[in-house]
Protein backbone atom coordinates (compact mmCIF):
# COMPACT_ATOMS: atom_id res chain seq x y z
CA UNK A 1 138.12 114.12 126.93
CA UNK A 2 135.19 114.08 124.87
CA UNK A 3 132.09 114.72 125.42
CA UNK A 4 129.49 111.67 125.59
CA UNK A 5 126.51 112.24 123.44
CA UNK A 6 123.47 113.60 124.55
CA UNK A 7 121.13 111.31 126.42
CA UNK A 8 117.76 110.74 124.16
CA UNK A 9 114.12 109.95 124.67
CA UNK A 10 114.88 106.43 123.55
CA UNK A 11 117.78 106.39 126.39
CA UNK A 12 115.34 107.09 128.67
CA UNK A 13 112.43 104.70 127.49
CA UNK A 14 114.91 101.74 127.68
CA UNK A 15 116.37 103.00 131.40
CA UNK A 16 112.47 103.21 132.69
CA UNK A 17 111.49 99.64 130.92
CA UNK A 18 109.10 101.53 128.62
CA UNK A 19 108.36 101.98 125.25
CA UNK A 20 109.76 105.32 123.82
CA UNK A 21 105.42 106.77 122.72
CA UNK A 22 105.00 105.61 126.54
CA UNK A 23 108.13 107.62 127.47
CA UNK A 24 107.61 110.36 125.92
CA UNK A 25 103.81 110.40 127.38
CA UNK A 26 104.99 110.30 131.01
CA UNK A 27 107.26 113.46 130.58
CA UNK A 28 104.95 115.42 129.08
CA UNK A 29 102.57 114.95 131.45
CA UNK A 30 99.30 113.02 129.97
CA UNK A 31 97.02 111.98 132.17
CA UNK A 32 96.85 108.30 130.30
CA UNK A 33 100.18 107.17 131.55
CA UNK A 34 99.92 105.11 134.70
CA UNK A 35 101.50 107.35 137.34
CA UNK A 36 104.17 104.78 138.91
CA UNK A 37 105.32 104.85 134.97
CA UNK A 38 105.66 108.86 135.59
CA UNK A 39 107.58 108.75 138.06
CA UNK A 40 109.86 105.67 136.72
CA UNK A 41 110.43 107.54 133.71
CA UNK A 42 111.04 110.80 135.41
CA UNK A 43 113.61 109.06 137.60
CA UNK A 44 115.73 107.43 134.67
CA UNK A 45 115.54 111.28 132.46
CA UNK A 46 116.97 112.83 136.28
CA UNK A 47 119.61 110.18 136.28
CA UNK A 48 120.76 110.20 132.78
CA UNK A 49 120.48 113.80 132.92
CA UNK A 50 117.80 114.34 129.79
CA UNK A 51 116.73 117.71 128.89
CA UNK A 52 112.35 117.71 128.89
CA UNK A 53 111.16 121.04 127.02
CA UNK A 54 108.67 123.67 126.95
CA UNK A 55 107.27 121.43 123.96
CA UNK A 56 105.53 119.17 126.43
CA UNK A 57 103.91 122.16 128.01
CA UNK A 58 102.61 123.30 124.93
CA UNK A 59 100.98 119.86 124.55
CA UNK A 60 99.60 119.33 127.45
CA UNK A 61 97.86 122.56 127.28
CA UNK A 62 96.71 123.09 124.02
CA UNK A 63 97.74 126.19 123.95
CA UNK A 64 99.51 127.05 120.58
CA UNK A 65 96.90 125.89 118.67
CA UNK A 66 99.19 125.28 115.47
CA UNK A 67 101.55 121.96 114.61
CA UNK A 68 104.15 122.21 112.26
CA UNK A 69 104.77 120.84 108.78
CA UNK A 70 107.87 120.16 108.33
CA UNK A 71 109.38 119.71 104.57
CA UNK A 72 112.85 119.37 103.22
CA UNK A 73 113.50 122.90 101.44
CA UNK A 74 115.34 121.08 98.66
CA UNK A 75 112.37 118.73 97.28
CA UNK A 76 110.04 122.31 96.75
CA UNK A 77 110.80 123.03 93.31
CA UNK A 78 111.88 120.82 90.27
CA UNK A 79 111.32 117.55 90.31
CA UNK A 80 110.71 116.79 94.10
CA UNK A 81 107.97 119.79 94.06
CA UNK A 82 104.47 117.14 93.77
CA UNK A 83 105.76 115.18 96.54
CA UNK A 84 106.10 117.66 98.81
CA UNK A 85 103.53 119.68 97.88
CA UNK A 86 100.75 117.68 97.19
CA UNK A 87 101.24 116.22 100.40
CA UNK A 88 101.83 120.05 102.33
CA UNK A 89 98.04 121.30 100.67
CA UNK A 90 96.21 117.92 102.10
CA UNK A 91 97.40 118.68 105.37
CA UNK A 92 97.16 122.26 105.27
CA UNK A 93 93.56 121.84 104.00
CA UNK A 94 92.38 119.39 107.40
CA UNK A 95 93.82 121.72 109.55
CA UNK A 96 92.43 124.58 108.45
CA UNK A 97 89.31 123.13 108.28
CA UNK A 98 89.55 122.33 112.20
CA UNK A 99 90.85 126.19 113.03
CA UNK A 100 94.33 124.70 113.58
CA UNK A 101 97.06 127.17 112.00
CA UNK A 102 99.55 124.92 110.31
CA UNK A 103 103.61 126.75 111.00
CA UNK A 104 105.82 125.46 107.58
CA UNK A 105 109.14 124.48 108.53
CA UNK A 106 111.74 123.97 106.01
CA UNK A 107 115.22 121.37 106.05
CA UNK A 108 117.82 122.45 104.67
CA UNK A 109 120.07 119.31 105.34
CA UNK A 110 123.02 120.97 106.58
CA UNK A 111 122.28 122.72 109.78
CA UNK A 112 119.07 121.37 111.84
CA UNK A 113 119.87 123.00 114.81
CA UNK A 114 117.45 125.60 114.60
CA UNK A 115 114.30 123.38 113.25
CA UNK A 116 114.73 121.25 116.29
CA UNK A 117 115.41 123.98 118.69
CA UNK A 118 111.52 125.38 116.93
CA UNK A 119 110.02 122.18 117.53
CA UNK A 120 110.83 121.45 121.31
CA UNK A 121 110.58 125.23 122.02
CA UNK A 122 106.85 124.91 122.69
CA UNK A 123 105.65 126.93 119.42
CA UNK A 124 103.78 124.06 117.59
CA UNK A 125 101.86 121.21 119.65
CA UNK A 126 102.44 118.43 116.83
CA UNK A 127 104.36 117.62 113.53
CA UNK A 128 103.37 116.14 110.07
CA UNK A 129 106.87 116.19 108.60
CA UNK A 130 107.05 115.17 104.49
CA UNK A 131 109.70 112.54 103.95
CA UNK A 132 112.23 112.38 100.78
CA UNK A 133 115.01 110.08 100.40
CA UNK A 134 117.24 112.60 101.11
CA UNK A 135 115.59 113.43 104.06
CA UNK A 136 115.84 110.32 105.84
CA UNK A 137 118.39 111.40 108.54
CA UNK A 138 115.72 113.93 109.52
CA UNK A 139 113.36 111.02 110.36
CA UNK A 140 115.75 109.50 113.27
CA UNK A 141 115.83 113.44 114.88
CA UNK A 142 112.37 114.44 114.97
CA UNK A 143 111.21 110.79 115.90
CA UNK A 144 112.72 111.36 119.41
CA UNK A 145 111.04 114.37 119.88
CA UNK A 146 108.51 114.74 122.77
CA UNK A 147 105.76 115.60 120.82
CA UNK A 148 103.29 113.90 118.81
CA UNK A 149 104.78 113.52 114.95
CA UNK A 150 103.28 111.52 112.27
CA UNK A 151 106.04 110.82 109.08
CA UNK A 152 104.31 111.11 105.59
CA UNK A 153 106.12 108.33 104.18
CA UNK A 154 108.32 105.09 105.20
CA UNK A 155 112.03 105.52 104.10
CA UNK A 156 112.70 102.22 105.94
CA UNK A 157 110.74 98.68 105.44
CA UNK A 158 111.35 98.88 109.27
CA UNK A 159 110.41 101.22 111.77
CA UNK A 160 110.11 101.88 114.86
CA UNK A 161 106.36 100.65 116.41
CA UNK A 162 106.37 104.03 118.29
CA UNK A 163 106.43 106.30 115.16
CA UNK A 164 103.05 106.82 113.01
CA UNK A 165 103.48 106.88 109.39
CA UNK A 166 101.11 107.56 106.36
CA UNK A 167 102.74 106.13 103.05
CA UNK A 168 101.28 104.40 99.53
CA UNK A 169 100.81 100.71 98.76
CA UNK A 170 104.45 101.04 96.49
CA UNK A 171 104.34 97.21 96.58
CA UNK A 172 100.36 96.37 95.38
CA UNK A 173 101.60 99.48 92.83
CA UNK A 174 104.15 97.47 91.25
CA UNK A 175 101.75 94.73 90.91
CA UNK A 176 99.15 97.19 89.13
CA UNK A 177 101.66 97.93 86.72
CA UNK A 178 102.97 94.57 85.98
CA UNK A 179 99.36 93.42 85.62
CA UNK A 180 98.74 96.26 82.99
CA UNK A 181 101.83 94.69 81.15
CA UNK A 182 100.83 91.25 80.98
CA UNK A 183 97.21 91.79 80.86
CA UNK A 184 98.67 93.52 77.33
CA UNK A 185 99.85 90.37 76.27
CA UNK A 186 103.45 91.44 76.87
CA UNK A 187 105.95 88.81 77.99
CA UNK A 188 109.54 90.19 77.71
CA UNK A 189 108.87 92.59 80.94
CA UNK A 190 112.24 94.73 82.08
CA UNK A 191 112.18 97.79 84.60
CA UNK A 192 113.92 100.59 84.88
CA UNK A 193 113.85 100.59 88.87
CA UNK A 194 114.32 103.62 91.95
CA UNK A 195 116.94 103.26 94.06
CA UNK A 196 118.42 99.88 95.33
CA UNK A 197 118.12 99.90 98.73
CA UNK A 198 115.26 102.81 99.08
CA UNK A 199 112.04 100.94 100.97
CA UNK A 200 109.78 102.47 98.10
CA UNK A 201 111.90 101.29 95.17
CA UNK A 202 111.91 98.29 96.43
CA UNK A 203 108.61 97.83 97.30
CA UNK A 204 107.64 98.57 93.74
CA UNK A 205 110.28 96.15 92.52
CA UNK A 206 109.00 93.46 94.34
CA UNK A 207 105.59 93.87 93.91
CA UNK A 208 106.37 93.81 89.51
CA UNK A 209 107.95 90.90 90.36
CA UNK A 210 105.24 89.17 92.38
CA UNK A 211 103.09 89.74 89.99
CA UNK A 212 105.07 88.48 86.90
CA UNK A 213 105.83 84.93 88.81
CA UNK A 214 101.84 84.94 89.85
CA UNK A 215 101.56 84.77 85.66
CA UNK A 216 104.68 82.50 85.52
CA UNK A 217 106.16 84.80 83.83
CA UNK A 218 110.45 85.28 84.04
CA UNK A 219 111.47 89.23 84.60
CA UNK A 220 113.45 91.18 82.34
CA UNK A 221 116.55 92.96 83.63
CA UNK A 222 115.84 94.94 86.62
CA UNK A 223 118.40 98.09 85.90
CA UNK A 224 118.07 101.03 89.07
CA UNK A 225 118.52 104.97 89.01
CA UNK A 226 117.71 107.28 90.65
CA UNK A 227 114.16 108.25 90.03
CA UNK A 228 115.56 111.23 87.49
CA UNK A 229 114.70 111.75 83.99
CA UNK A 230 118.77 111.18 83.14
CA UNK A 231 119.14 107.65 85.12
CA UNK A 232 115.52 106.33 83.42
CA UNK A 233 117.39 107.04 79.58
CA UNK A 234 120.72 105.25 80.89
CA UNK A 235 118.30 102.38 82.70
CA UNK A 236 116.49 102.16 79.44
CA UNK A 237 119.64 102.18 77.84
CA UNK A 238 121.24 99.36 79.50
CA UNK A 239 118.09 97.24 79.57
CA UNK A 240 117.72 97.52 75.54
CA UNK A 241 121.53 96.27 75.49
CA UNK A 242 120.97 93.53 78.00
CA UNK A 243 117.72 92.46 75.79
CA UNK A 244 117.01 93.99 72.49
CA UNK A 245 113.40 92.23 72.29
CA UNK A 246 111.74 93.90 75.31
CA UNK A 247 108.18 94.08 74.99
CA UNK A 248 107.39 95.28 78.09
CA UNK A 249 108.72 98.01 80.76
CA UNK A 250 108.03 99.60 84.37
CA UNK A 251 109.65 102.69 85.33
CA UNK A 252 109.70 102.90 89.08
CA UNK A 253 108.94 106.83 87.98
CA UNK A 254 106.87 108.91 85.78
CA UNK A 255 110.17 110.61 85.21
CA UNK A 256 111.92 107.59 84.42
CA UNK A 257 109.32 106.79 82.48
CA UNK A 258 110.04 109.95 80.27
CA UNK A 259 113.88 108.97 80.10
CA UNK A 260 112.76 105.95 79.10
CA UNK A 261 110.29 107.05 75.85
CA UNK A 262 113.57 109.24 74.76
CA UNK A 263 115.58 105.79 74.47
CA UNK A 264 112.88 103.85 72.99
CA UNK A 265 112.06 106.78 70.19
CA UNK A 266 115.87 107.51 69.35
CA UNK A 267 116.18 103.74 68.67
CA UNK A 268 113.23 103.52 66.46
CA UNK A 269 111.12 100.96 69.15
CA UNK A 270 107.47 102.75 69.01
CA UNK A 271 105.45 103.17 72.38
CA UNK A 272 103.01 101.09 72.04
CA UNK A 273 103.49 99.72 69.10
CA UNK A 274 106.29 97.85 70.38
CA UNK A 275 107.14 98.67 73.42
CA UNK A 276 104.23 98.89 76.54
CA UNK A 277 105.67 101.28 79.09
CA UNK A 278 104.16 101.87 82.53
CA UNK A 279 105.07 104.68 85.11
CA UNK A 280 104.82 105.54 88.65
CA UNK A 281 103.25 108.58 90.51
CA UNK A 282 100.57 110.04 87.79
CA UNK A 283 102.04 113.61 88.00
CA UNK A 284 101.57 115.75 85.26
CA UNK A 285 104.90 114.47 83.50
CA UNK A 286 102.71 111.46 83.01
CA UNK A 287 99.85 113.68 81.56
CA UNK A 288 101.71 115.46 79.24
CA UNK A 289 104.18 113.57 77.98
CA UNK A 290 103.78 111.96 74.27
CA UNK A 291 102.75 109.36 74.25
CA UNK A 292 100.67 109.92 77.33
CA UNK A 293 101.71 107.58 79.86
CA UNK A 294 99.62 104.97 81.73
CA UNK A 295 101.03 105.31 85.33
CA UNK A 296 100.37 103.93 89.00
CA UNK A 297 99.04 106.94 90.90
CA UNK A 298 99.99 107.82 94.13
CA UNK A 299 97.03 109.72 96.35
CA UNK A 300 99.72 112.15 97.61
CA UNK A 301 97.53 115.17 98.40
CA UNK A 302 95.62 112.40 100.86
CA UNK A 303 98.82 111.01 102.31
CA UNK A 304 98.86 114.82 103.76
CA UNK A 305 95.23 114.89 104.38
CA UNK A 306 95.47 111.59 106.44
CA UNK A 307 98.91 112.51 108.24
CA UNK A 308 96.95 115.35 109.43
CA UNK A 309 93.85 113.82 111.16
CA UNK A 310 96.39 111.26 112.39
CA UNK A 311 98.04 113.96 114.29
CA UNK A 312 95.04 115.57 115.26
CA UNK A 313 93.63 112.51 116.82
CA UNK A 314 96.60 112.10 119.21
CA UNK A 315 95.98 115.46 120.28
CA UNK A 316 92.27 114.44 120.54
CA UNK A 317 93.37 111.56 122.96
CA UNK A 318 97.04 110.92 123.63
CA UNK A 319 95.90 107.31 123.75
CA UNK A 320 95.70 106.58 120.57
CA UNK A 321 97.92 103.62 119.43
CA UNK A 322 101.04 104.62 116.91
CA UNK A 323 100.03 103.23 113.31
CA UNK A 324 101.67 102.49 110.18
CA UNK A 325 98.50 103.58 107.25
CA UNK A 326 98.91 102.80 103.62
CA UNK A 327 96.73 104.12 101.56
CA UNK A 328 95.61 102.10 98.39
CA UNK A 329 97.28 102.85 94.90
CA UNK A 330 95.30 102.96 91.47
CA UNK A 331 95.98 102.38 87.57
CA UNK A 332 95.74 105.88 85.26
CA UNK A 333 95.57 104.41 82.03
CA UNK A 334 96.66 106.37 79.34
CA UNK A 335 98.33 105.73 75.72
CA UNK A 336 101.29 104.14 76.45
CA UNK A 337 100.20 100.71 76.61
């Protein structure tokens, strides 16, 4: 017979007739949960047989003094490496600067039995954990931890209400750069897009199209990759076949921005002569690449910064609400427009 699955802090919540930031309040023992809700919730994790940790200890007391960051391993180098980073050294910098030692923890997505078994082992008394795409089955295990977390980023247009996120304005960012299109008097606007599917992409997608219809203005083809240099030159590709005359084009990445300018050079359409061509991020790639590309910017080493007090707060005063913050996006112009 198999065995059932392991009973979880939202299994609890829903038993007890709670939410799951009140659930996992009442087991570890704040003094801001009503104490008939203590002892409801208590009851339901006996029944179902749920597992408290050391974790809630640790928070309760203050004792460790350090909260984790959590960051998937694979995202540290290469291309991933500014949106991880950036994001680690804003944190890192707020909690240092409030004597709080911050404990890196790396995912490896394979094995995440030993991360978790860190986290509710009562080591660190919080989380900031740095979401990627590919890290997105990480955010449904370490949301059902115990212990205060705040997500640096939004993988999902949904969430849920009990998890506090820190992301960028990827919708009012598309808008920026479709504004910085037309406002160039361009009118045949395509985009090489981020993945279909991926709550940034389409944020940004939607928001370059909100803004074209604001100016009554039809979009190009739409054409999706992956946020990689290689799928931004076969987006590019595929949108010059589709229309030959674009004018205009947003990469829903500085590096498929750069895929992009390869296209447009090898088939003799000059940037920005011809074509304007507007990225996303403002990473270096953006700085350095010729032409010099005008790019949304994302304020990633404050989406850390801001994660960071988030979590601090809680730990300030465990009631503090859960909150969704996005953090306003700008326009780096450049050459490429």
């Amino acid at each position: 017979m198999a065995r059932s699955a392991r009973p979880t802090l939202l299994d609890v919540a829903r038993a007890a007739g709670v939410s799951r930031a009140t659930a996992s309040r009442a087991l570890a023992g704040l003094p801001s949960v009503d104490g008939d809700l203590v002892r409801r919730v208590r009851a339901a994790a006996a029944d179902l047989d749920y597992r408290t940790n050391t974790a809630a200890r640790a928070l309760r007391s203050g004792a460790t003094g350090s909260v984790a960051l959590v960051a998937p391993s694979s995202e540290l180098e290469g291309q991933g490496g500014p949106f991880v980073g950036a994001p680690l050294r804003g944190a890192t910098a707020v909690l240092f600067a409030r004597s709080v030692q911050p404990v890196l923890l790396l995912d490896d997505g394979r094995d995440r039995a030993p991360l978790l078994r860190y986290l509710t082992s009562g080591h660190v008394d919080a989380a900031v954990v740095v979401l990627q795409r590919e890290s997105e089955p990480l955010f449904a295990e370490l949301g059902d931890l115990p212990l205060p977390v705040v997500f640096v980023g939004r993988p999902r247009a949904t969430m849920d209400e009990a998890l506090t996120s820190v992301d960028s304005d990827h919708y009012g960012g598309g808008r920026l750069a479709a504004r910085a299109l037309l406002e160039a008097g361009r009118r045949r606007i395509a985009s090489v897009a981020g993945p279909a599917g991926y709550a940034p992409a389409d944020a940004r997608t939607r928001g370059f199209r909100d803004e074209l219809a604001a100016w009554d203005v039809a979009p190009g083809p739409v054409v999706h990759g992956s946020f990689s240099m290689s799928s931004g030159a076969s987006a590019a590709a595929s949108v010059l076949r589709r229309d030959p005359a674009v004018d205009g084009l947003f990469a829903g990445s500085d590096l498929m921005a750069l895929g992009a300018l390869r296209v447009l050079e090898a088939g003799g359409r000059r940037v920005p002569d011809d074509v304007s061509v507007v990225g996303f991020d403002d990473t270096v790639v953006a700085e350095t690449c010729d032409p010099p590309l005008t790019s949304v910017r994302q304020p990633l080493r404050e989406l850390g910064a801001r994660a960071a007090e988030l979590v601090l707060e809680v730990l300030a005063d465990p009631r503090v609400e859960p909150q969704h913050v996005v953090l306003p996006t700008t326009l780096t112009a450049r050459e490429s427009v």
